[in-house]
Protein backbone atom coordinates (compact mmCIF):
# COMPACT_ATOMS: atom_id res chain seq x y z
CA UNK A 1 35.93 57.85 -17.94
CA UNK A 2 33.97 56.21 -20.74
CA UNK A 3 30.79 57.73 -21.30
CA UNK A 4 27.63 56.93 -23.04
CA UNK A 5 24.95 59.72 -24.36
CA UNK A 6 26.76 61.73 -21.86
CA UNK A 7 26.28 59.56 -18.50
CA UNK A 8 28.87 57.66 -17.26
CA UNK A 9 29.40 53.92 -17.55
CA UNK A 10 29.14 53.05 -14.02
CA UNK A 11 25.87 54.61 -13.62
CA UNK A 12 24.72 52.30 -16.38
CA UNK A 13 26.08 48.74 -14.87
CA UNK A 14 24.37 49.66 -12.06
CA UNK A 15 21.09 49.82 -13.63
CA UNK A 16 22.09 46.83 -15.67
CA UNK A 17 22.55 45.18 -12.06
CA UNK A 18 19.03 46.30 -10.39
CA UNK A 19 17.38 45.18 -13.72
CA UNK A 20 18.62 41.40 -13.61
CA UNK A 21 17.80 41.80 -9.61
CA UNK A 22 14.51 42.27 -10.45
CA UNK A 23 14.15 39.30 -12.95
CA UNK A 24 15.80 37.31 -11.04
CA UNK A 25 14.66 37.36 -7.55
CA UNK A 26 11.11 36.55 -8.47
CA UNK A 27 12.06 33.27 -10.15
CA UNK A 28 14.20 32.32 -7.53
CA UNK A 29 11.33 32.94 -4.91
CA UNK A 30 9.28 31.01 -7.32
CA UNK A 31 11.62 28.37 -7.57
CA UNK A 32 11.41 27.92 -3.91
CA UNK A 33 7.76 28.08 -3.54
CA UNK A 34 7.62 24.90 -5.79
CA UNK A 35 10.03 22.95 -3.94
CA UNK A 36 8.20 24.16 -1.37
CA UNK A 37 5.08 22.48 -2.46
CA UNK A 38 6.34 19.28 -3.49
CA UNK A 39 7.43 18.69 0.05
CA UNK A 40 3.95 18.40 1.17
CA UNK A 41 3.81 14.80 -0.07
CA UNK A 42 7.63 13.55 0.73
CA UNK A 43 6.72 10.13 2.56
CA UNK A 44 9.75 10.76 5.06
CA UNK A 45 7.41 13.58 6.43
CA UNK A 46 5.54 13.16 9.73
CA UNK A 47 1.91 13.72 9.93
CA UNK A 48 2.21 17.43 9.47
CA UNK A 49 -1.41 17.74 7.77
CA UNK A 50 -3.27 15.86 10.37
CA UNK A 51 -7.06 17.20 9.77
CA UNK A 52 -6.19 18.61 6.50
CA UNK A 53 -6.85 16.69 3.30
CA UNK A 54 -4.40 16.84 0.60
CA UNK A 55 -4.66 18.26 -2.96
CA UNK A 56 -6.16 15.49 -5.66
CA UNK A 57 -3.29 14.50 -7.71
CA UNK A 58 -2.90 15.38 -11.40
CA UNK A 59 -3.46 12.67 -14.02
CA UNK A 60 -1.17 9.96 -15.49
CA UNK A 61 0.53 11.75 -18.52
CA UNK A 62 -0.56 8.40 -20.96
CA UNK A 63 -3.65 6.68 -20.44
CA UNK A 64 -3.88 3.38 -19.00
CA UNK A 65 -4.15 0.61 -21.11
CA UNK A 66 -7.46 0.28 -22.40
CA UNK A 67 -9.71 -2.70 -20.98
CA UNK A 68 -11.12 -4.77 -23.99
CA UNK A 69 -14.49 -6.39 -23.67
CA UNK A 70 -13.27 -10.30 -22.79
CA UNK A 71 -10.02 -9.68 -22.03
CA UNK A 72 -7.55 -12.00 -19.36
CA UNK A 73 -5.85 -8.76 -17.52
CA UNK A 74 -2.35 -9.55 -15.13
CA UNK A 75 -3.26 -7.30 -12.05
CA UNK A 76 -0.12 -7.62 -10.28
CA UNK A 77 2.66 -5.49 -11.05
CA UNK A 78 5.27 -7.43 -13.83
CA UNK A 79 7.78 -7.31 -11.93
CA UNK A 80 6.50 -8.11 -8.48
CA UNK A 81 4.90 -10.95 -10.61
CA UNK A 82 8.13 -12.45 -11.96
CA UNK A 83 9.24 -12.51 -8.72
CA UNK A 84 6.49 -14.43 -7.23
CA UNK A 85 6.67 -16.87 -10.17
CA UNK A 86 10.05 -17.47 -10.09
CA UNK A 87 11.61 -17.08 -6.51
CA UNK A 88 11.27 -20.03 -3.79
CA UNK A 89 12.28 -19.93 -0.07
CA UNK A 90 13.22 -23.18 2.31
CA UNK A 91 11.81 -22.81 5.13
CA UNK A 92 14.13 -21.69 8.20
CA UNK A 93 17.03 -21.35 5.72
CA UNK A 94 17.75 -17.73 5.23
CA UNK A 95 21.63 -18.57 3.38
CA UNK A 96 20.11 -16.50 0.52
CA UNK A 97 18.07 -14.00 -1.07
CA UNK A 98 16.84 -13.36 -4.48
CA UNK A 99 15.07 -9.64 -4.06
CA UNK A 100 17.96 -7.85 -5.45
CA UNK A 101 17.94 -9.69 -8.80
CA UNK A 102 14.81 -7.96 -9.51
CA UNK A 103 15.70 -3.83 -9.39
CA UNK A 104 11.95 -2.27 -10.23
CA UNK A 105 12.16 -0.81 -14.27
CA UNK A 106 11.01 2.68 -12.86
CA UNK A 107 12.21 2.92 -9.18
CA UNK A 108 9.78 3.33 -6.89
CA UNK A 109 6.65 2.04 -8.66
CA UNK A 110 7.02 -1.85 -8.86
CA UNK A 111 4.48 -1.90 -5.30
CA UNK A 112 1.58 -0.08 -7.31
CA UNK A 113 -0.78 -2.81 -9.11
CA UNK A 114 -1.21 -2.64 -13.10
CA UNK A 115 -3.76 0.24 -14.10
CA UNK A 116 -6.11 0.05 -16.76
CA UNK A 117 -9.23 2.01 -18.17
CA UNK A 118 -12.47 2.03 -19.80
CA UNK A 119 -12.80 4.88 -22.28
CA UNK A 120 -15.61 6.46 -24.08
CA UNK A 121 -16.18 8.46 -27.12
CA UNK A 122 -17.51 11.75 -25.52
CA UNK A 123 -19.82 13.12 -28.51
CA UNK A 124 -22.02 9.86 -27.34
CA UNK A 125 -22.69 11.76 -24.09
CA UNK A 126 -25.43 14.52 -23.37
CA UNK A 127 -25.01 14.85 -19.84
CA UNK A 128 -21.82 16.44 -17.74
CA UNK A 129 -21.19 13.25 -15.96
CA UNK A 130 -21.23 9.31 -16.21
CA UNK A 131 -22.00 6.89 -13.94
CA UNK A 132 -18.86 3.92 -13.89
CA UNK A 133 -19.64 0.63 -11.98
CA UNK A 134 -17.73 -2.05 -11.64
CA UNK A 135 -18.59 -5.28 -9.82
CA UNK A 136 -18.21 -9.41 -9.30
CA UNK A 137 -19.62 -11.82 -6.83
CA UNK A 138 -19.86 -10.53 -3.87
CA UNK A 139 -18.39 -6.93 -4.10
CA UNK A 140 -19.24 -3.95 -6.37
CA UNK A 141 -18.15 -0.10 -6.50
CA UNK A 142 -19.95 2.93 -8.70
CA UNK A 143 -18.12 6.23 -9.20
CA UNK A 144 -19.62 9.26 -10.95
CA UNK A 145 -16.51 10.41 -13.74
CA UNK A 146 -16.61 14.04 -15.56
CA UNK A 147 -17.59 13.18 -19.47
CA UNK A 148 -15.14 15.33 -21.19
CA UNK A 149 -12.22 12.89 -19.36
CA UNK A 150 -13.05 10.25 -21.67
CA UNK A 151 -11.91 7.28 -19.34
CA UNK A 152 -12.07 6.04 -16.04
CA UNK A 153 -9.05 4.79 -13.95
CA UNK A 154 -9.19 0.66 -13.11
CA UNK A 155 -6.87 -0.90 -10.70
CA UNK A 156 -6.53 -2.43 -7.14
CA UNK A 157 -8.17 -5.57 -9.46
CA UNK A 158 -8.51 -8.77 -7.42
CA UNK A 159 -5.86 -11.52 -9.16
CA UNK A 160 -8.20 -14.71 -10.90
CA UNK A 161 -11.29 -12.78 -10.52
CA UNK A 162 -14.07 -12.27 -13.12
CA UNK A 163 -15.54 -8.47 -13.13
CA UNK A 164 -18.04 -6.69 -15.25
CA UNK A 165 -18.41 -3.14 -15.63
CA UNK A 166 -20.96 -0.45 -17.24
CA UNK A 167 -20.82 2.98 -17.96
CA UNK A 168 -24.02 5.03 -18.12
CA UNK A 169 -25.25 9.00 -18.80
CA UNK A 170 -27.00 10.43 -15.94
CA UNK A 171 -30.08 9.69 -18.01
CA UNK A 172 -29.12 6.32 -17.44
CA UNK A 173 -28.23 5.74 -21.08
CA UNK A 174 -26.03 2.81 -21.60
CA UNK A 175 -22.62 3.92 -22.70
CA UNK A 176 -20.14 1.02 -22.58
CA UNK A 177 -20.34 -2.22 -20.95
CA UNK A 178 -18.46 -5.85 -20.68
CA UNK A 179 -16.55 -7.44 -18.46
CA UNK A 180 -13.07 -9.15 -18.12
CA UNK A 181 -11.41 -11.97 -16.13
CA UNK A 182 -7.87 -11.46 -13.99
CA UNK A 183 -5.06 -13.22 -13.47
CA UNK A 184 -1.64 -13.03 -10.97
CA UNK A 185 -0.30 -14.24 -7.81
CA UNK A 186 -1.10 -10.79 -5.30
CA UNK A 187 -3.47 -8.32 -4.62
CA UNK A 188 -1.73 -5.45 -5.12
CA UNK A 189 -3.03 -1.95 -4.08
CA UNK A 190 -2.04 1.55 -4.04
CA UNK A 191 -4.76 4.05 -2.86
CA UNK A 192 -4.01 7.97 -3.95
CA UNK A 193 -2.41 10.43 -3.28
CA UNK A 194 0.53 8.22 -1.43
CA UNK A 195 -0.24 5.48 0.59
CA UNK A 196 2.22 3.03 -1.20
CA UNK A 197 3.39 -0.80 -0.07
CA UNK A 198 -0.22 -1.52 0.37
CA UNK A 199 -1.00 -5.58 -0.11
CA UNK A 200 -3.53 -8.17 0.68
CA UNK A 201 -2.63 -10.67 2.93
CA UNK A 202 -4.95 -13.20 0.75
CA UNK A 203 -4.15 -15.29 -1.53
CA UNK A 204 -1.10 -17.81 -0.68
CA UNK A 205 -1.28 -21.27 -0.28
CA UNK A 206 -1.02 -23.28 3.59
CA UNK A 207 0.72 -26.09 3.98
CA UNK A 208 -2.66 -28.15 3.74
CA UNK A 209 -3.77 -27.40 1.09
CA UNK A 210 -6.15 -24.39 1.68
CA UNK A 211 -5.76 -20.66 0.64
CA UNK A 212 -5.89 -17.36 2.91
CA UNK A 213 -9.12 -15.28 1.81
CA UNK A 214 -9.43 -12.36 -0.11
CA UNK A 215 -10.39 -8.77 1.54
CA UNK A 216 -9.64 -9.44 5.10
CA UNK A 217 -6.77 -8.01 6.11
CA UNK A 218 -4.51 -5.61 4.69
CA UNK A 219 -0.59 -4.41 5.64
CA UNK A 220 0.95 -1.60 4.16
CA UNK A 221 2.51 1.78 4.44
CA UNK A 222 1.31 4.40 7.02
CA UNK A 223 -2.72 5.54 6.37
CA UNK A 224 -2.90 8.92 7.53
CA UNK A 225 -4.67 12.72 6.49
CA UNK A 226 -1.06 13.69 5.02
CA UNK A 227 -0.88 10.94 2.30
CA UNK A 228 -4.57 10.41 1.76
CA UNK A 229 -6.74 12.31 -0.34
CA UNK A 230 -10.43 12.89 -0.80
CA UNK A 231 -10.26 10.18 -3.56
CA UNK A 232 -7.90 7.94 -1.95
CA UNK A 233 -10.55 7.71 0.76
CA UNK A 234 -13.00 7.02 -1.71
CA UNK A 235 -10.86 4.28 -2.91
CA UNK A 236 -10.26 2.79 1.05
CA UNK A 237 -13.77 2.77 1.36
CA UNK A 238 -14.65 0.73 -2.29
CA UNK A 239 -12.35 -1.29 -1.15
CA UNK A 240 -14.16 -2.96 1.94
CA UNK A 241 -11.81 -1.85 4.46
CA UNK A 242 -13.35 -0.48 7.45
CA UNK A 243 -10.99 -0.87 10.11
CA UNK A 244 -7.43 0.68 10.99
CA UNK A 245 -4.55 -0.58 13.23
CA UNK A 246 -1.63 1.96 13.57
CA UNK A 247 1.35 0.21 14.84
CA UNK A 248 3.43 3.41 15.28
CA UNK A 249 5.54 4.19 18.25
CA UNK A 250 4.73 7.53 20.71
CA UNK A 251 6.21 10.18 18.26
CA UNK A 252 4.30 9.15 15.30
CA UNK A 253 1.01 7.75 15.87
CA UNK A 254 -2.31 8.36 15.09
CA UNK A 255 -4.75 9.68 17.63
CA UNK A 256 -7.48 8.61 15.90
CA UNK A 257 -8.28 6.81 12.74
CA UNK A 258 -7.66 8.21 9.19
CA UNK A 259 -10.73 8.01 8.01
CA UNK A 260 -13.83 8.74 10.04
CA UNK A 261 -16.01 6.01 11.51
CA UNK A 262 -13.09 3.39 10.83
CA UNK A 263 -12.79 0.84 14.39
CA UNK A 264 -9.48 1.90 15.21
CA UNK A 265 -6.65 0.44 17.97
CA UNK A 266 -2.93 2.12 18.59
CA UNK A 267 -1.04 -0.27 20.90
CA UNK A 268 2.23 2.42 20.31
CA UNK A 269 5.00 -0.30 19.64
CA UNK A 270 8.17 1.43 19.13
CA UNK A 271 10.10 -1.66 17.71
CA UNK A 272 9.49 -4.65 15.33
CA UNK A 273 11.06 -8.48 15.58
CA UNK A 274 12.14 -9.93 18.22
CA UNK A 275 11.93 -6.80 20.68
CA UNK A 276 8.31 -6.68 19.75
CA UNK A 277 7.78 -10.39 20.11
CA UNK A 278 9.31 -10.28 23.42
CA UNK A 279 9.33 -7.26 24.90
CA UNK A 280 6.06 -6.16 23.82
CA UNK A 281 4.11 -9.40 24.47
CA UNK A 282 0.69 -7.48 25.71
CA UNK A 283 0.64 -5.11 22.55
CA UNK A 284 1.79 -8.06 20.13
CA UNK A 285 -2.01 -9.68 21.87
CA UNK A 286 -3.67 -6.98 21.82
CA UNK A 287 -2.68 -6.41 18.15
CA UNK A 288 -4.18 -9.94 17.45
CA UNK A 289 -7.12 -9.62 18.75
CA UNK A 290 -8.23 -6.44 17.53
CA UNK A 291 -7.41 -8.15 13.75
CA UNK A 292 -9.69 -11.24 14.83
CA UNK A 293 -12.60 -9.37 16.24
CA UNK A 294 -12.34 -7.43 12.67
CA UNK A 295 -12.55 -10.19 10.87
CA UNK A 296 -15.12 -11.95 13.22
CA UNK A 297 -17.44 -8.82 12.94
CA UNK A 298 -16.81 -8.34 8.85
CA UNK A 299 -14.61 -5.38 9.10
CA UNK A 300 -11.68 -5.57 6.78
CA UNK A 301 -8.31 -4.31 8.88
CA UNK A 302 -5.54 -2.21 7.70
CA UNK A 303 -2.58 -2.23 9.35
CA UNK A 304 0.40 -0.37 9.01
CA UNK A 305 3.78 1.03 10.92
CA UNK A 306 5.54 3.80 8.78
CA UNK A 307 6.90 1.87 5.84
CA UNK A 308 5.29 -0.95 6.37
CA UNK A 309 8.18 -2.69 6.92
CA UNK A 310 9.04 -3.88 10.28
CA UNK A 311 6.57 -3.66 12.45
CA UNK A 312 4.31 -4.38 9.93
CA UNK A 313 5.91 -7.51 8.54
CA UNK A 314 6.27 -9.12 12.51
CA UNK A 315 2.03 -9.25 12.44
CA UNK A 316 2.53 -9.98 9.07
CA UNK A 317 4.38 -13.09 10.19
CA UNK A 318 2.37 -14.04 13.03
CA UNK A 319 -0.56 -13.60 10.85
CA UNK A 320 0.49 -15.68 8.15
CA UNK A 321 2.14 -17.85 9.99
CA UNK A 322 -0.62 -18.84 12.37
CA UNK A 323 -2.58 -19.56 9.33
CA UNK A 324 -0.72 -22.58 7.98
CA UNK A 325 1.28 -20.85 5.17
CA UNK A 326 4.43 -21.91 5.22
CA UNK A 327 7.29 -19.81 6.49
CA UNK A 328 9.47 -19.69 3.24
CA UNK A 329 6.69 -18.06 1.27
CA UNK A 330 5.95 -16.05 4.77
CA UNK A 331 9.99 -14.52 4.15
CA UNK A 332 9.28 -14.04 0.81
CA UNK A 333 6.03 -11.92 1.25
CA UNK A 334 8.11 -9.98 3.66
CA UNK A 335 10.61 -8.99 0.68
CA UNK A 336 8.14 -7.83 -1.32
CA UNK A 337 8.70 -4.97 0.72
CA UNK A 338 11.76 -4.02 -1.12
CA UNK A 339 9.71 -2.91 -4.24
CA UNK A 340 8.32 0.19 -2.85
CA UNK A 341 10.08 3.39 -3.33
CA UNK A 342 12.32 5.45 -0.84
CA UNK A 343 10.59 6.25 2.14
CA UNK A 344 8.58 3.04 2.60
CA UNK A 345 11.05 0.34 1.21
CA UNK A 346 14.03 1.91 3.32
CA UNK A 347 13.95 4.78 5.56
CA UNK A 348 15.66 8.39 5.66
CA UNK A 349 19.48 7.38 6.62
CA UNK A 350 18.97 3.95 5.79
CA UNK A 351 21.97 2.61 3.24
CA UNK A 352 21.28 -1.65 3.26
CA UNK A 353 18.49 -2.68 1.73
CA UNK A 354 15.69 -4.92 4.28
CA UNK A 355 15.95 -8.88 2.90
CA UNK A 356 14.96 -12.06 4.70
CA UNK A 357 18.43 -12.58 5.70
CA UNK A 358 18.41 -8.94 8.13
CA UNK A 359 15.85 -8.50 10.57
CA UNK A 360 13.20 -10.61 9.58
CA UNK A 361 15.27 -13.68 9.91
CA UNK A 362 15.86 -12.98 13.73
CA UNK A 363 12.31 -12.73 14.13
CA UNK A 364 11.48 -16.18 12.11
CA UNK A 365 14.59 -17.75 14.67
CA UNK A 366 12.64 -16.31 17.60
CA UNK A 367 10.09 -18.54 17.01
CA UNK A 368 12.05 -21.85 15.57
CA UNK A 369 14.01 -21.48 18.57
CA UNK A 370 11.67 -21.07 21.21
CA UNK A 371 8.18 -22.46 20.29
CA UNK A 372 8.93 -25.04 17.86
CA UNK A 373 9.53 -28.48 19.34
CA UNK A 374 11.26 -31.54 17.41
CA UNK A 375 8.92 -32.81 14.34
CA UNK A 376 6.79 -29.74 14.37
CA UNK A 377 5.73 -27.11 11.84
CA UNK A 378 6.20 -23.21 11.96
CA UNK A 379 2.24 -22.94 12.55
CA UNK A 380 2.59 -25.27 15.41
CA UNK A 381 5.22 -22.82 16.90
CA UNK A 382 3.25 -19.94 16.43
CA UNK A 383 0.06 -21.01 17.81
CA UNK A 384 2.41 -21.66 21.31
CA UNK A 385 3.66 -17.91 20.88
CA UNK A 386 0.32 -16.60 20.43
CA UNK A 387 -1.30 -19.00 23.55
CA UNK A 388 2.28 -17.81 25.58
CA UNK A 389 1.20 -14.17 25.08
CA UNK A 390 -2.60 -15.13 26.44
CA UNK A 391 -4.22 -15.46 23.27
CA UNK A 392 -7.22 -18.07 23.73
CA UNK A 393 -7.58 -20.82 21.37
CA UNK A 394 -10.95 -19.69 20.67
CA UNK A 395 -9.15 -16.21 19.01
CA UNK A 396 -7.01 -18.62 16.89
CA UNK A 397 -9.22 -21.32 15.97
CA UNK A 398 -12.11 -18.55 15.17
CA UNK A 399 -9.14 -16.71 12.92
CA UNK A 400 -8.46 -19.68 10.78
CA UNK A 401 -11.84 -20.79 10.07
CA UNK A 402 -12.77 -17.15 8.96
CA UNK A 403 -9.54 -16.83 6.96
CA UNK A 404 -9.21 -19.94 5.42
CA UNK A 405 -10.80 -21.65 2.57
């Protein structure tokens, strides 16, 4: 036997093997931990969190581009903007689709609007904190921002909008001011840490000429204490929004709403399309009248499924639809859809990718087929689904004259 300083080898591997033991172990524990961790915010989750708020997300590792005083700033996404520009639908032709020409540049952030900041030079600032504001006609927001950060975040920016903004000391010392103008075809939102496929329903065009309102009603992915933190209620709240509809089926849905004090209605509608157009005629009501009595009392409504997707984008329809716009640009807002990432976009086990020409297309054929007579218009065959279901007039008519201008 080979021996060193007079001990034997073997008794020296096996130190050799309790020493990288010891290394090792620890990282690999650690290594778990953080995987671990990450998990918390994995959008395929269920509400595991409910009544807990999550940790505040860390920074963007660049800085947004910087606003400059005057400037014409695209608030939609690029990509979600060429696609708007350049994409048109028939209507009730769905022989095509043009959502996979456009594959987002980083996957899984084309649904999150353009960001920008304001930035200050922090040796002009006494005090620990500054006041930001930022406001147009109608609508304004104020945050209070650590100094030493040196910028404040700016996005969920209403498209063709003018804004001004200030940023003051708590002495009320002017730091920075100015203001800016917008420009894009969707209001694009994304409100931290992870509530993702989050849109306006304002903004596109009717048939007659008039154009659905701003900050009325929003659709997106699911709103919830898991995704949402402290400042992503904040942001909810700046927002306008003060109402919630969860359109989530018995193993998933909310009890109550995700943020306190919000009006709140849960039908629990475990399918989208056509099974929720027919089979769940009462819900698909009550669903509509909950959204008109929000907009009727000046609550701006949120509504969501899981992704966002399919229950979501059958109001969506019904919504839109009722309102004039017409149903090829209805298909197309559906797609947008496809721009958010993995979990809201497509779900866990999913492998083809949602497009007009899937489910969404038998929904749109449920009403051609059933509610639209000879020489009418998709409106026209909505409006007889909704009064079918025992929607009153009243609901409709008082809908488009609040949503319309």
């Amino acid at each position: 036997m080979v021996t060193f300083a007079g001990k034997p080898q073997a008794l020296y591997t096996m130190k050799l093997r309790y020493l990288l033991l010891a290394v090792l172990v620890p990282a690999l524990v650690l290594s778990c931990n953080k995987n671990g961790n990450d998990n918390n915010d994995n959008p395929n989750d269920e509400e595991q969190q409910q009544g807990q708020t999550p940790p505040e997300p860390e920074d963007e590792e660049e800085l947004p581009t910087e606003i400059v005083n005057g400037a014409d700033l695209l608030v939609t996404n690029e990509l979600v903007e060429r696609f708007l520009t350049e994409v048109s639908y028939p209507d009730h032709d769905y022989s095509s689709t043009s959502i996979l020409d456009y594959p987002p540049v980083s996957p899984g952030k084309a649904d999150i609007p353009q960001i920008y900041s304001v930035r200050w030079n922090k040796a002009d600032i006494a005090t620990e904190n500054v006041v930001c504001k930022l406001w147009m006609d109608g609508w304004s927001n104020e945050i209070s921002v650590a100094a030493e950060d040196g910028y404040w975040r700016v996005t969920n920016l209403l498209p063709n909008a003018h804004y001004n903004y200030s940023v003051t000391d708590e002495a009320g010392k002017l730091v920075k001011e100015g203001q800016f103008s917008t420009h894009g075809h969707l209001h694009q939102l994304t409100f931290r840490s992870n509530v993702r496929n989050v849109r306006d329903l304002g903004g596109w065009q009717t048939t007659d000429g008039k154009t659905v309102k701003y900050r009325k009603v929003y659709r997106g992915g699911r709103l919830q204490s898991s995704t949402l933190t402290r400042t992503g209620q904040k942001e909810v709240i700046a927002e306008g929004i003060c109402a919630q509809l969860d359109l989530r089926g018995q193993s998933d849905v909310l009890s109550g709403p995700a943020i306190e004090g919000f009006d709140f209605c849960a039908p629990v509608i475990e399918e989208g399309y056509v099974q929720m157009l027919r089979d769940d005629e009462e819900k698909t009501k009550q669903c509509f009248e909950f959204i008109v009595n929000c907009v009727r009392n000046n609550k701006p409504v949120y509504y969501h499924c899981s992704l966002g997707r399919d229950r979501t984008g059958t109001v969506s329809m019904i919504l839109l639809g009722v309102l004039g716009v017409r149903e090829g640009d209805i298909s197309k807002e559906y797609e947008l859809t496809q721009f958010a990432p993995y979990g809201y976009s497509v779900s866990s086990g999913e492998s083809i990718k949602m497009t007009r020409r899937v489910d969404y297309k038998g929904a749109a054929n449920y009403i051609w087929d059933n509610y639209v007579g000879s020489g009418e218009t998709f409106a026209q065959g909505v409006e007889k689904y909704l009064l079918h279901i025992g929607v009153s007039q009243q609901d409709i008519n008082d809908f488009r004259s609040l949503m319309l201008q």
